[in-house]
C-alpha atoms as a PDB file:
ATOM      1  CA  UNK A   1    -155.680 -24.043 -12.329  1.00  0.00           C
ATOM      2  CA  UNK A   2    -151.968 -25.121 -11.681  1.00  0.00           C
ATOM      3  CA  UNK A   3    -151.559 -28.101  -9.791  1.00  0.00           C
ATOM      4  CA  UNK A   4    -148.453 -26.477  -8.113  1.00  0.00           C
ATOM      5  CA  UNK A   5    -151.209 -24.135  -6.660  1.00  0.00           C
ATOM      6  CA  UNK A   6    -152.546 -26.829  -5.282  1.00  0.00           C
ATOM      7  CA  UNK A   7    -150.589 -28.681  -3.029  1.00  0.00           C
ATOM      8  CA  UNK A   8    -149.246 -29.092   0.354  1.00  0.00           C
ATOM      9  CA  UNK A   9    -146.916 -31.061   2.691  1.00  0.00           C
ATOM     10  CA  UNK A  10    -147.947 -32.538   6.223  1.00  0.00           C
ATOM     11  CA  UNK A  11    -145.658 -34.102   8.507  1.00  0.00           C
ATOM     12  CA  UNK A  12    -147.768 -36.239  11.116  1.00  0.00           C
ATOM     13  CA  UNK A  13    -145.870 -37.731  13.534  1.00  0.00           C
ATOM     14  CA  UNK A  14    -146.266 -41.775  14.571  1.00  0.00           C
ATOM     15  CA  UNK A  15    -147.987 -42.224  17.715  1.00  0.00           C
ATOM     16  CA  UNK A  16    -149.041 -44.676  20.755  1.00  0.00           C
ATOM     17  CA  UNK A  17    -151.721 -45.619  21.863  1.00  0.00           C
ATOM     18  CA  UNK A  18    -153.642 -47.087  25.300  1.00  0.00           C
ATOM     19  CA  UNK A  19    -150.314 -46.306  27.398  1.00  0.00           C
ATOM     20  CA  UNK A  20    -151.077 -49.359  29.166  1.00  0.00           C
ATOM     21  CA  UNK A  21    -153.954 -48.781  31.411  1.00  0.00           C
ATOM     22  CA  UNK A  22    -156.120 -46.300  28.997  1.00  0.00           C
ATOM     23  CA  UNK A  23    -157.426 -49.039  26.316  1.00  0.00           C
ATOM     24  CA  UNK A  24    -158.875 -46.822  23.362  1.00  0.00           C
ATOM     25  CA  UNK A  25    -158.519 -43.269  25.409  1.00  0.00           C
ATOM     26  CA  UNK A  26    -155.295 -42.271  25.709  1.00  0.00           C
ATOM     27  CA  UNK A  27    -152.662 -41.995  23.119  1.00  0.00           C
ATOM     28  CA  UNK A  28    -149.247 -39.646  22.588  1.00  0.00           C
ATOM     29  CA  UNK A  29    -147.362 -38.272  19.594  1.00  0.00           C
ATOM     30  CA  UNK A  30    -143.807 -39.417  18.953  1.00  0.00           C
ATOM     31  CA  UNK A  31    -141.140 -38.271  17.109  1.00  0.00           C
ATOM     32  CA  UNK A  32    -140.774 -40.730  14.401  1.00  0.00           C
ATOM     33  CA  UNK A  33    -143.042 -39.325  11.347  1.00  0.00           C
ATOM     34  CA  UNK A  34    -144.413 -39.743   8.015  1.00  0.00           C
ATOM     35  CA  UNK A  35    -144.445 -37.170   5.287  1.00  0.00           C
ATOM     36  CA  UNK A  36    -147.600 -36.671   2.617  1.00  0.00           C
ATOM     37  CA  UNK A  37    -146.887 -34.242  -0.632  1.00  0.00           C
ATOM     38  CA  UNK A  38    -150.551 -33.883  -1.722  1.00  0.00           C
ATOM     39  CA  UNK A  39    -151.534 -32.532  -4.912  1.00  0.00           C
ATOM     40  CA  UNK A  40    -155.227 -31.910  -5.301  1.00  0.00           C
ATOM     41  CA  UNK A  41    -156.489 -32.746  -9.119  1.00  0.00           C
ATOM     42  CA  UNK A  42    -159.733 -31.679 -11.219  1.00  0.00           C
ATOM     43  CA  UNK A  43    -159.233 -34.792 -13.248  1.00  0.00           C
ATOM     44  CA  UNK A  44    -160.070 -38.130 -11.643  1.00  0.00           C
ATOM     45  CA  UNK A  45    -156.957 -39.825 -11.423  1.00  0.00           C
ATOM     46  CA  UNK A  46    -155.288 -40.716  -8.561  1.00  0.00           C
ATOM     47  CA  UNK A  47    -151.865 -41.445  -8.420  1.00  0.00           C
ATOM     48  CA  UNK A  48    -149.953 -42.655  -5.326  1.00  0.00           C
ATOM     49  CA  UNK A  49    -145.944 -42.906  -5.103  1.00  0.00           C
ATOM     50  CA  UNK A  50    -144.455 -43.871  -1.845  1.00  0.00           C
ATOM     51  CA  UNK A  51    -141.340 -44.438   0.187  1.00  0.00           C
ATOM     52  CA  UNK A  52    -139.203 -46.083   3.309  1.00  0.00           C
ATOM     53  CA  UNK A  53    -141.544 -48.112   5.278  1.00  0.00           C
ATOM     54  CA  UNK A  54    -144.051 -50.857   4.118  1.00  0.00           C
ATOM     55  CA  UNK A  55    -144.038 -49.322   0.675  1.00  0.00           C
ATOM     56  CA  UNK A  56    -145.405 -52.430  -0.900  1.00  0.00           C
ATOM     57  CA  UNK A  57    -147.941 -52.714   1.483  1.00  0.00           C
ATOM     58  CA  UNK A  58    -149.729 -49.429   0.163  1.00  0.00           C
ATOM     59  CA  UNK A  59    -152.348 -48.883  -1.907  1.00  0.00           C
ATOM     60  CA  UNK A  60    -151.669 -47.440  -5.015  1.00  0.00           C
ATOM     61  CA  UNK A  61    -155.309 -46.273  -6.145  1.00  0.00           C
ATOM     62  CA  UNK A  62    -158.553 -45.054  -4.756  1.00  0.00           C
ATOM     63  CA  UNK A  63    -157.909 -47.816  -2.255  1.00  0.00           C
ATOM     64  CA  UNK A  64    -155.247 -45.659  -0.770  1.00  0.00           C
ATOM     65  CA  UNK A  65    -156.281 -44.556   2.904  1.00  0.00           C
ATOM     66  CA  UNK A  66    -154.941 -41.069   2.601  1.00  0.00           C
ATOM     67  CA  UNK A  67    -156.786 -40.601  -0.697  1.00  0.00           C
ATOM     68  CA  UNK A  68    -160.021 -42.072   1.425  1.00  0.00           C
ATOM     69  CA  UNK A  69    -159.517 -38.954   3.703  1.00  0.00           C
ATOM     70  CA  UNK A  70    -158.792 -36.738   1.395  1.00  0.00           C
ATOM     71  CA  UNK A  71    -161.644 -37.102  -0.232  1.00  0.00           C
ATOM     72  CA  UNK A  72    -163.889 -37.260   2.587  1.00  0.00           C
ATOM     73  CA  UNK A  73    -162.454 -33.753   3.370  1.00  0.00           C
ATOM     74  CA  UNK A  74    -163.612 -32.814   0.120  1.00  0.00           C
ATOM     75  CA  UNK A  75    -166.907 -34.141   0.668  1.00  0.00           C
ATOM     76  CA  UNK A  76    -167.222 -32.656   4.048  1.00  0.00           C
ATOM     77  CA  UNK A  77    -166.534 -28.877   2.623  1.00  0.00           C
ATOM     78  CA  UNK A  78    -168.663 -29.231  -0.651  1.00  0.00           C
ATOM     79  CA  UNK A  79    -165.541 -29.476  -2.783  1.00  0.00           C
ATOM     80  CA  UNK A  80    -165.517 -33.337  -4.198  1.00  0.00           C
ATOM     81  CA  UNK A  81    -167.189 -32.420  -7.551  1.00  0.00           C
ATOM     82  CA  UNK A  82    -164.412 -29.747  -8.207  1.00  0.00           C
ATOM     83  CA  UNK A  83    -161.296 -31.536  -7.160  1.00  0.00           C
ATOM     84  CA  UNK A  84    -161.871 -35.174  -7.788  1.00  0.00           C
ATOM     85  CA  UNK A  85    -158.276 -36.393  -7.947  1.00  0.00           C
ATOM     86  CA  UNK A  86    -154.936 -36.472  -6.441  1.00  0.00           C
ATOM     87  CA  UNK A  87    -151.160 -36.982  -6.551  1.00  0.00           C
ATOM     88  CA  UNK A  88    -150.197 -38.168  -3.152  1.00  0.00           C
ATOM     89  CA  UNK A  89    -146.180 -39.334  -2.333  1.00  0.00           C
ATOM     90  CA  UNK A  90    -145.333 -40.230   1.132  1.00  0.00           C
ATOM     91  CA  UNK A  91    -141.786 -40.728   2.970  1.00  0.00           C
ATOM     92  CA  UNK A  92    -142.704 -43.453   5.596  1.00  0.00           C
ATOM     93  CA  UNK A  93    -140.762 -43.782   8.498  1.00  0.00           C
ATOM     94  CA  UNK A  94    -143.666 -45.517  10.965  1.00  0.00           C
ATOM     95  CA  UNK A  95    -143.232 -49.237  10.632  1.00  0.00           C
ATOM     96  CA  UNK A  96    -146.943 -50.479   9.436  1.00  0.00           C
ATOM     97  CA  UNK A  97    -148.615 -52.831  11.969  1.00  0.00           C
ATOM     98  CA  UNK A  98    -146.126 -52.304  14.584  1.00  0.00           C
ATOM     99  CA  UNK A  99    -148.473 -50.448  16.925  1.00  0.00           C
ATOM    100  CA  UNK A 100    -147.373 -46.826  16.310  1.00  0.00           C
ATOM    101  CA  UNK A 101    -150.138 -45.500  14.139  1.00  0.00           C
ATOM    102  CA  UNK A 102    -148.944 -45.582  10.659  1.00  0.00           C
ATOM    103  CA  UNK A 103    -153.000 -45.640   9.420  1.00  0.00           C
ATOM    104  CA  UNK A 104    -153.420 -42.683  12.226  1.00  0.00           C
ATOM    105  CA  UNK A 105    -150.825 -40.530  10.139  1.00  0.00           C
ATOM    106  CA  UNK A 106    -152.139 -41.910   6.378  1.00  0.00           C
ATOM    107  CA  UNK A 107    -155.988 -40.104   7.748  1.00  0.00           C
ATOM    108  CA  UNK A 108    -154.285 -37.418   9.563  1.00  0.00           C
ATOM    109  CA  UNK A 109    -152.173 -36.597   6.764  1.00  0.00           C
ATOM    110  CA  UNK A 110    -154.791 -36.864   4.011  1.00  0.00           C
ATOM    111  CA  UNK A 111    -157.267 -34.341   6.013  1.00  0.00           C
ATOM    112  CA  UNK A 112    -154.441 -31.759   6.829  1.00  0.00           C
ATOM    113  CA  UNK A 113    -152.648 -31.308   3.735  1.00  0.00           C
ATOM    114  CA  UNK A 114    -155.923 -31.275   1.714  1.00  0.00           C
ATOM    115  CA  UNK A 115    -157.560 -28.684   4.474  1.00  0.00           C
ATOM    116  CA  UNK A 116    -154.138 -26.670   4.269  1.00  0.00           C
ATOM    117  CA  UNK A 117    -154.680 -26.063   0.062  1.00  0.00           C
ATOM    118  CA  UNK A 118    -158.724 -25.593   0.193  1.00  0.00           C
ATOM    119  CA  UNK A 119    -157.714 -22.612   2.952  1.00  0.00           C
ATOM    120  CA  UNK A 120    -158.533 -24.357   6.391  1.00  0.00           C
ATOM    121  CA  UNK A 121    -162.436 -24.561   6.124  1.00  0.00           C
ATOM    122  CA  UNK A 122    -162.026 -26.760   9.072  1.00  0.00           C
ATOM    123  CA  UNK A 123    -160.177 -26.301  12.774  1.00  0.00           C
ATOM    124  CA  UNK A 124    -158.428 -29.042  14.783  1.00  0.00           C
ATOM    125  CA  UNK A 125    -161.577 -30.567  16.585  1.00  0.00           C
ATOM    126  CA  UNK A 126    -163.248 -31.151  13.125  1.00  0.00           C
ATOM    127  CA  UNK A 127    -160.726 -32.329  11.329  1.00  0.00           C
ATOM    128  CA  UNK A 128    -160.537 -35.320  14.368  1.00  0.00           C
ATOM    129  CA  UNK A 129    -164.257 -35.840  13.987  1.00  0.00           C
ATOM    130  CA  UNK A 130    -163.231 -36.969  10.452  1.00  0.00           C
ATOM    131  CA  UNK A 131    -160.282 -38.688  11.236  1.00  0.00           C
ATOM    132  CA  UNK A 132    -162.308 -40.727  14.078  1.00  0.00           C
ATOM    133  CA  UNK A 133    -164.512 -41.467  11.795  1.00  0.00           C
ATOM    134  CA  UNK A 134    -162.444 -43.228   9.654  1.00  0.00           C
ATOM    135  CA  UNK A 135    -159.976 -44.670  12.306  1.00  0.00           C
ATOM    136  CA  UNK A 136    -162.786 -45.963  14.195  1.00  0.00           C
ATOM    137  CA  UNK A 137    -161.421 -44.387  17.761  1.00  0.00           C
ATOM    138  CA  UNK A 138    -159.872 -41.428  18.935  1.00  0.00           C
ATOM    139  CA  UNK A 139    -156.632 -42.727  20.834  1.00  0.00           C
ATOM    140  CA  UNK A 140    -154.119 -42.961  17.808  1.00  0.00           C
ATOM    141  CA  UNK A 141    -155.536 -39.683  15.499  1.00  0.00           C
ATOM    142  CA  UNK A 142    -155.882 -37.173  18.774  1.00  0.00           C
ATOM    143  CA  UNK A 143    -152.248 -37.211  19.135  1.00  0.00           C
ATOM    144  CA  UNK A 144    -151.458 -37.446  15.439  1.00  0.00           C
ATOM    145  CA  UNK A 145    -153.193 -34.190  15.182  1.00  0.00           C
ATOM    146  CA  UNK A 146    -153.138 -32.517  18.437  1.00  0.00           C
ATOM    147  CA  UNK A 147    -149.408 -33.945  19.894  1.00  0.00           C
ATOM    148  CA  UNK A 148    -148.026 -34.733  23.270  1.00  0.00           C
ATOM    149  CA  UNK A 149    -150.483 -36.989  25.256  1.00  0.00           C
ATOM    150  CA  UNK A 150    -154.118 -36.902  25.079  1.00  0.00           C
ATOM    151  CA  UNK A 151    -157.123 -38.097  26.280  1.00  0.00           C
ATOM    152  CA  UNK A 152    -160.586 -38.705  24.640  1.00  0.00           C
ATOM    153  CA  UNK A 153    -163.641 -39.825  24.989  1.00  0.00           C
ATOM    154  CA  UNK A 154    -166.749 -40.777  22.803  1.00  0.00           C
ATOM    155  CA  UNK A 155    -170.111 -39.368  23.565  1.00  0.00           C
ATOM    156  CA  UNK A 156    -173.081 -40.325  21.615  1.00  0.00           C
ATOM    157  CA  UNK A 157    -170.639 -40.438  18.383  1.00  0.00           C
ATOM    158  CA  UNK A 158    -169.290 -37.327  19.316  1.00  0.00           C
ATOM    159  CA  UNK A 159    -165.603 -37.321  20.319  1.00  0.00           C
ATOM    160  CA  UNK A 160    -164.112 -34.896  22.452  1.00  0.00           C
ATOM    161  CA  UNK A 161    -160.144 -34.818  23.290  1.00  0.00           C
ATOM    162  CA  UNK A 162    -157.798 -33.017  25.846  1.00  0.00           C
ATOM    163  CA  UNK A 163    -154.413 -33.025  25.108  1.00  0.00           C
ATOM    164  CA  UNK A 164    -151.585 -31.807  26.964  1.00  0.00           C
ATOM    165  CA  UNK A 165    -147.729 -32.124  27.738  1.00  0.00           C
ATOM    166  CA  UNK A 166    -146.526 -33.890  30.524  1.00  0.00           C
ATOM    167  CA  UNK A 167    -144.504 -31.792  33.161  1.00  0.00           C
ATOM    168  CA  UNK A 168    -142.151 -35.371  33.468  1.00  0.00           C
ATOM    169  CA  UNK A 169    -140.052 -35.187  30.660  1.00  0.00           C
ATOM    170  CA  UNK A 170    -140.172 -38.273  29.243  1.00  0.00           C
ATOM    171  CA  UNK A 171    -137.829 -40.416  26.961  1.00  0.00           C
ATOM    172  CA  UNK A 172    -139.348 -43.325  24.893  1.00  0.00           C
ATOM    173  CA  UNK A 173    -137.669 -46.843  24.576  1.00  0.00           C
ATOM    174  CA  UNK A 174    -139.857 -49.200  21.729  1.00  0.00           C
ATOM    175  CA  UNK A 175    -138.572 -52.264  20.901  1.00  0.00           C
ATOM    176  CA  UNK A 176    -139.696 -52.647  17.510  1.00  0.00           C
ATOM    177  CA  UNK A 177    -139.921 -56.607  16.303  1.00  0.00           C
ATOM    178  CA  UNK A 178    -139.836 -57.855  12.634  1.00  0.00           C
ATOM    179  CA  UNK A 179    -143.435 -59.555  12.919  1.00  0.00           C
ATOM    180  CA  UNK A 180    -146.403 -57.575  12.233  1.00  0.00           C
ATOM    181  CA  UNK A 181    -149.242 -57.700  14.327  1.00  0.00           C
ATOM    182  CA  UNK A 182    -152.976 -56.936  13.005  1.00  0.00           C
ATOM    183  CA  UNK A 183    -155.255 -54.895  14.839  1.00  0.00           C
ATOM    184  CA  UNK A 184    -158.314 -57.166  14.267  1.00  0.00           C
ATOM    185  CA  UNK A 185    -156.188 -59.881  15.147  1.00  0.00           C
ATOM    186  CA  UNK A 186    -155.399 -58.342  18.652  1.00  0.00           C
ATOM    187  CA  UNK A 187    -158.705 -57.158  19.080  1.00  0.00           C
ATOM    188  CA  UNK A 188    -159.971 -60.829  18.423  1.00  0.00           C
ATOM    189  CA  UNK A 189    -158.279 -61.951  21.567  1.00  0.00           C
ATOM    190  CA  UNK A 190    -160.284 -59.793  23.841  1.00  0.00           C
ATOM    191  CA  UNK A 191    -162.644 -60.731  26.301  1.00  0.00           C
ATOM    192  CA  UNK A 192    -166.519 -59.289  26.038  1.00  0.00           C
ATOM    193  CA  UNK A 193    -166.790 -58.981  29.870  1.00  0.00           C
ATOM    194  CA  UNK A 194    -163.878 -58.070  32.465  1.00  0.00           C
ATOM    195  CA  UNK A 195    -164.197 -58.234  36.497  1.00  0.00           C
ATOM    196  CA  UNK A 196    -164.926 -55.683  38.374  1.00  0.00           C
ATOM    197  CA  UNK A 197    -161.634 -55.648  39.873  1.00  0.00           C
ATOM    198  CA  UNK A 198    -160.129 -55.627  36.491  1.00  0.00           C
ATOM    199  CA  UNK A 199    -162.168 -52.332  35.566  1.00  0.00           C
ATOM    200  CA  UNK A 200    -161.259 -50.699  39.228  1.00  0.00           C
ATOM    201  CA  UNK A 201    -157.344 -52.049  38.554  1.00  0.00           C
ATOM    202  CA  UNK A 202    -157.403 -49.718  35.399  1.00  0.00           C
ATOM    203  CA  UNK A 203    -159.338 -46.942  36.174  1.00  0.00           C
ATOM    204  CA  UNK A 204    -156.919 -46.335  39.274  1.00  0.00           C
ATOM    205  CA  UNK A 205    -153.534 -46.549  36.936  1.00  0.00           C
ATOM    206  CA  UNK A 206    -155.214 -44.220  34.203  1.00  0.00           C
ATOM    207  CA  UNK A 207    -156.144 -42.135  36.589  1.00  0.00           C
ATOM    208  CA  UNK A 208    -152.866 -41.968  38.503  1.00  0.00           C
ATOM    209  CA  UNK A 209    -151.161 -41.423  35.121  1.00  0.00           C
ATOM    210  CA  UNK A 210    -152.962 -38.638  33.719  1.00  0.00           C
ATOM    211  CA  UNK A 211    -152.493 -37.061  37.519  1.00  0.00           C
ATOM    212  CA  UNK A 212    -148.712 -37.877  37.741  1.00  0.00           C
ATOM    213  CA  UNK A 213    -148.155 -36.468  34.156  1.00  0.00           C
ATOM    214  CA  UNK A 214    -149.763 -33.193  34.688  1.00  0.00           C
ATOM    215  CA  UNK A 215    -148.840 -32.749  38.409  1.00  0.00           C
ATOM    216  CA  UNK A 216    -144.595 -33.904  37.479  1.00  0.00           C
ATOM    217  CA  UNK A 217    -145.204 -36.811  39.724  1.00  0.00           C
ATOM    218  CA  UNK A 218    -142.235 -38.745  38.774  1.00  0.00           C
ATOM    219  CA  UNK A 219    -142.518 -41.024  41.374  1.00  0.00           C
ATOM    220  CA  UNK A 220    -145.786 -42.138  41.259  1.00  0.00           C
ATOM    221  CA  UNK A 221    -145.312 -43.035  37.559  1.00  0.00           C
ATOM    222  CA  UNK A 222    -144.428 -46.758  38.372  1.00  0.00           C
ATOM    223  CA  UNK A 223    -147.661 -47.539  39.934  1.00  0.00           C
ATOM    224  CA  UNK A 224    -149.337 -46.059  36.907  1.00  0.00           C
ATOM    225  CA  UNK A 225    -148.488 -48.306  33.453  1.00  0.00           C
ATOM    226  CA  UNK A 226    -149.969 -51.705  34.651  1.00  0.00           C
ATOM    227  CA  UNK A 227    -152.794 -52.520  32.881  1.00  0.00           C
ATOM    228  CA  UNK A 228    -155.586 -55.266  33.452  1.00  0.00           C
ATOM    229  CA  UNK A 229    -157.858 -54.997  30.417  1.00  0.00           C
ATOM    230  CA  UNK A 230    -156.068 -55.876  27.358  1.00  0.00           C
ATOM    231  CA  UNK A 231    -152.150 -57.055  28.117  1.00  0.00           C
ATOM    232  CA  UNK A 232    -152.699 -60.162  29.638  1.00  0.00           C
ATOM    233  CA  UNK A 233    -154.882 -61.494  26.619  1.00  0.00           C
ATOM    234  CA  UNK A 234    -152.586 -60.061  24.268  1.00  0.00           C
ATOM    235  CA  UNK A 235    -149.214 -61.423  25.351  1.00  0.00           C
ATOM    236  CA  UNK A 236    -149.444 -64.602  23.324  1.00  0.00           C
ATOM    237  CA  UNK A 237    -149.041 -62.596  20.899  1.00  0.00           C
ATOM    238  CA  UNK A 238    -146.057 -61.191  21.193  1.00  0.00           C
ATOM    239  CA  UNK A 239    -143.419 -63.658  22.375  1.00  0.00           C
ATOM    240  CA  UNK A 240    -141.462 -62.860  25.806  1.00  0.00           C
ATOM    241  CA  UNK A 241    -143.831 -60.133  26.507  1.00  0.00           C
ATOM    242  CA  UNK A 242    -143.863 -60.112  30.018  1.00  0.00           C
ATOM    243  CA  UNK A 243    -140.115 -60.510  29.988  1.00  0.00           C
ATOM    244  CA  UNK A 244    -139.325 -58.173  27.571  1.00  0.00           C
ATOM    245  CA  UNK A 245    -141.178 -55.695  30.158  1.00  0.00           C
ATOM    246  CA  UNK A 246    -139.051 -56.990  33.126  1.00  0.00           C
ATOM    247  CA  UNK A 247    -136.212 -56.453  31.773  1.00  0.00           C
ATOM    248  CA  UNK A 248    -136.548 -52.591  30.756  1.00  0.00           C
ATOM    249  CA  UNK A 249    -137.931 -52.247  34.274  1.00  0.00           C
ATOM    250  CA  UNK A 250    -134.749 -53.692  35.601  1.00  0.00           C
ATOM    251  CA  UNK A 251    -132.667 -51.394  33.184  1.00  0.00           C
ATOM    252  CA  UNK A 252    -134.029 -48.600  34.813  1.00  0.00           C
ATOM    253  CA  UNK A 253    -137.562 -47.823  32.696  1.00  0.00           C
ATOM    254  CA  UNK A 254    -140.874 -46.631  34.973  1.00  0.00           C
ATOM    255  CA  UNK A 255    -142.911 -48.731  32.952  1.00  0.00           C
ATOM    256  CA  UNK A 256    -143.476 -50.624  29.860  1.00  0.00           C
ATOM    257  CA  UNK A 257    -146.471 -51.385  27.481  1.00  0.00           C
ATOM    258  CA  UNK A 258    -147.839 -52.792  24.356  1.00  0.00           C
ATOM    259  CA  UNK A 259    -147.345 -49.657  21.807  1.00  0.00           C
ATOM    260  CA  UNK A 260    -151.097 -49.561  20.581  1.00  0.00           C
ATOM    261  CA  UNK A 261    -152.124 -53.399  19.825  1.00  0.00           C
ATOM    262  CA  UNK A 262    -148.818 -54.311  19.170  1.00  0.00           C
ATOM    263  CA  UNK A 263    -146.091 -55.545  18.171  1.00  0.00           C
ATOM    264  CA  UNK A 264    -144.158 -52.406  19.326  1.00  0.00           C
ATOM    265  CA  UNK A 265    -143.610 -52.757  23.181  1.00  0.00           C
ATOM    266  CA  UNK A 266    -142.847 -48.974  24.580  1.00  0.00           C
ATOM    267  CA  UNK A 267    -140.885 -48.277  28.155  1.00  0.00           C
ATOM    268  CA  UNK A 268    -141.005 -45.309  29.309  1.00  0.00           C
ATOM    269  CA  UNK A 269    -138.001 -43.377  31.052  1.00  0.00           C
ATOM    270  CA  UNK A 270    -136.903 -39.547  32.145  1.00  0.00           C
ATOM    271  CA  UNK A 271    -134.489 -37.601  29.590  1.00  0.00           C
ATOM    272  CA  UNK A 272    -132.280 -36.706  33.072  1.00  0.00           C
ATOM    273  CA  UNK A 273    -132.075 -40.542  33.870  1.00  0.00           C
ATOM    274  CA  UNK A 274    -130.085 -41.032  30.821  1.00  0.00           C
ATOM    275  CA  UNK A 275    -131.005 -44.641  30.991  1.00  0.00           C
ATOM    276  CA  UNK A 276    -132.443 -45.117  27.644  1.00  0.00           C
ATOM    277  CA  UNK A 277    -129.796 -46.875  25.545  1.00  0.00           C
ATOM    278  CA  UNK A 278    -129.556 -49.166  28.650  1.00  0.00           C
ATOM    279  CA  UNK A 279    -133.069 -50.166  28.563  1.00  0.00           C
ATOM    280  CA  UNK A 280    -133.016 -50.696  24.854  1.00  0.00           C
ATOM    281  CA  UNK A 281    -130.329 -52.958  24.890  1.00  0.00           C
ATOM    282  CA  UNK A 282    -132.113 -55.278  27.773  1.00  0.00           C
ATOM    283  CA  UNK A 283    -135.737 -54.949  25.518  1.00  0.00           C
ATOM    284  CA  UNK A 284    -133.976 -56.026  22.108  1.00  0.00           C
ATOM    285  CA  UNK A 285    -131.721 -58.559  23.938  1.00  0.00           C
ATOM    286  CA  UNK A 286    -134.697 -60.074  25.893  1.00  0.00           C
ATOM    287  CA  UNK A 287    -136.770 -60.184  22.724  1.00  0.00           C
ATOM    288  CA  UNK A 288    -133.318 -62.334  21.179  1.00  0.00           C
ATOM    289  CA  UNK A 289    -134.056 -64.910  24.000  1.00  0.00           C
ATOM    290  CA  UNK A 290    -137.363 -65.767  22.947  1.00  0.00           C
ATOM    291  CA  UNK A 291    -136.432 -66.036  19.217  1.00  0.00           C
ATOM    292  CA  UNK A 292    -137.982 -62.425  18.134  1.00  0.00           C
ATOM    293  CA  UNK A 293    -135.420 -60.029  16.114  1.00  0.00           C
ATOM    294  CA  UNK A 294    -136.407 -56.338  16.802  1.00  0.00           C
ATOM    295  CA  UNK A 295    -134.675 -52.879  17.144  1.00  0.00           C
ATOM    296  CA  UNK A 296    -135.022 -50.430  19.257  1.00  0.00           C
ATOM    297  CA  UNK A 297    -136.155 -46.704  18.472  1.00  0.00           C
ATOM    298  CA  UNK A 298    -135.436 -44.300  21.596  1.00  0.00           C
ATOM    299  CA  UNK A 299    -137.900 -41.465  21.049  1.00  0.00           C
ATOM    300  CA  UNK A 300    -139.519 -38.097  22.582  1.00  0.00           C
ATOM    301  CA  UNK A 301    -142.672 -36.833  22.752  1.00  0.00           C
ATOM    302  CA  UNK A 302    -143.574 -34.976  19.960  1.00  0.00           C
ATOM    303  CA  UNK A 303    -144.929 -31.291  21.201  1.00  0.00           C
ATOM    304  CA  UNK A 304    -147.084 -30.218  18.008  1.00  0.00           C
ATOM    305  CA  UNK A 305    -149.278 -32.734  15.850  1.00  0.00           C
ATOM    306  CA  UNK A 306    -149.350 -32.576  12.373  1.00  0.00           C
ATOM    307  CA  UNK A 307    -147.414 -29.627  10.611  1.00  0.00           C
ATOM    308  CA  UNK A 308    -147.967 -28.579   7.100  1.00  0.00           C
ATOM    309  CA  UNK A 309    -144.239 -28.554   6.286  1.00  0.00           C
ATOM    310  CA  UNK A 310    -144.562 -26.227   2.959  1.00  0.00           C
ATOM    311  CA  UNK A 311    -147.604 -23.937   1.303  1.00  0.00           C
ATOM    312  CA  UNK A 312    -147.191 -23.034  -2.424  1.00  0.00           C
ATOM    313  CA  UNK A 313    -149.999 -20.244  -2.176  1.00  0.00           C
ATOM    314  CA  UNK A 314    -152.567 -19.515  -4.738  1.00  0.00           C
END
């Protein structure tokens, strides 16, 4: 069979995660994205090419995380034994361990493009079975697939995900620094047991965002990105944290967070407030104070997932 007969192109868009209050439940889709060209093979090689961000950071072999999900795709259908290669290129445009899902869109992109040429043996919700599956949570691959903000939550292994768009329309400020930051690393820093206070501290905000979100509540937005569960251990890592956050809430913003584990730190503003190069300029300038170079990336919420961008058809 022609190879040309077998490809596809996904765009998946970068996303964040946790929002502040919702550790490991709710995430959104942004509109910075990556883009995967996936060519399925019968032969067994496997040959990755890649571009823009953290390209020599990426696996070039079987190692490759969107050739892991591509072939657990194939597995999952009963296809593996016929198509047990790939060519995969990808224009990167996430920054890698920054917080903003670049792994999310690797899985999300492997699954989608490959589902897209086998004839879409699989909808949405089982394609993010997969994807959680090899994530390892739900909060950065529900939005990479679904878009806008969503919210999910594991049940006996099962994960099930509501997603909508917020009636607030949003602008997004992230302060992106040069450092990387490891998930394991910022999951290290965690505590195994939080107060009870803590736990009733977040479960309010979440709640009051999700409500405020759906509802337009605009005002009760500031009350609602605070979070008690994971920030405060996780500020050491990321210099002038706290400050950076100040600071974009003085500029105007209606809240700030750590973008996912970090390093990314996201405010969050209206598109009518037109306050969004304002707040940038205090979150890169505050990050300058405490010796941390970083630019800023003024998003918006991306309204549709992961798109298959072209379909050469059999």
């Amino acid at each position: 069979m022609d190879n040309k007969k077998n490809r596809a192109v996904v765009r998946v868009p970068g996303t964040s995660a946790n929002c502040g209050p919702g550790f490991d439940c709710l995430g959104l889709a942004t509109t910075i994205y990556n883009y995967l060209d996936l060519t399925l093979l019968r032969s067994s090689k496997v040959i990755v090419e890649s571009s823009g961000e953290g390209t020599e950071n990426i696996p070039r072999g079987r190692k490759n995380l969107a050739w892991q999900a591509v072939r657990r795709l194939l597995q999952e259908v009963g296809r593996a034994d016929e198509f047990k290669g790939a060519i995969i290129r990808t224009d990167n445009h996430v920054p890698i361990a920054r917080g903003l899902g670049s792994s999310s869109t690797a899985i999300v992109g492997g699954l989608t493009a490959a589902n897209e040429i086998l004839g879409s043996p699989l909808d949405k919700h089982e394609l993010l079975k997969l994807a959680t599956e090899l994530e390892g949570h739900p909060d950065n691959v529900a939005p990479a697939i679904f878009g806008g903000f969503t919210v999910s939550v594991m049940d006996k292994g099962a994960v099930q995900t509501f997603s909508f768009l917020p009636r607030v329309k949003l602008k997004l400020v992230v302060a992106v620094p040069e450092f990387e930051l490891s998930t394991r690393l910022a999951r290290k820093v965690l505590p195994k047991n939080v107060a009870m206070r803590d736990a009733i501290f977040n479960i309010s905000r979440a709640s009051m965002l999700i409500a405020a979100l759906v509802e337009g509540r605009e005002d009760l937005l500031p009350l609602a990105f605070d979070d008690a569960l994971h920030q405060p251990y996780r500020k050491k890592l990321v210099p002038g944290m706290s400050e950076v956050f100040t600071a974009a809430k003085e500029a105007g913003a209606l809240g700030a967070a750590i973008s996912g584990a970090g390093s990314c730190l996201i405010a969050f503003t209206t598109i009518k407030s037109k306050l969004e190069d304002k707040i940038a300029a205090a979150m890169v300038e505050e990050f300058k104070l405490h010796d941390v170079k970083s630019k800023a990336l003024i998003l918006d919420v991306d309204k549709r997932g992961a798109q298959i961008m072209r379909r050469i058809s059999k």
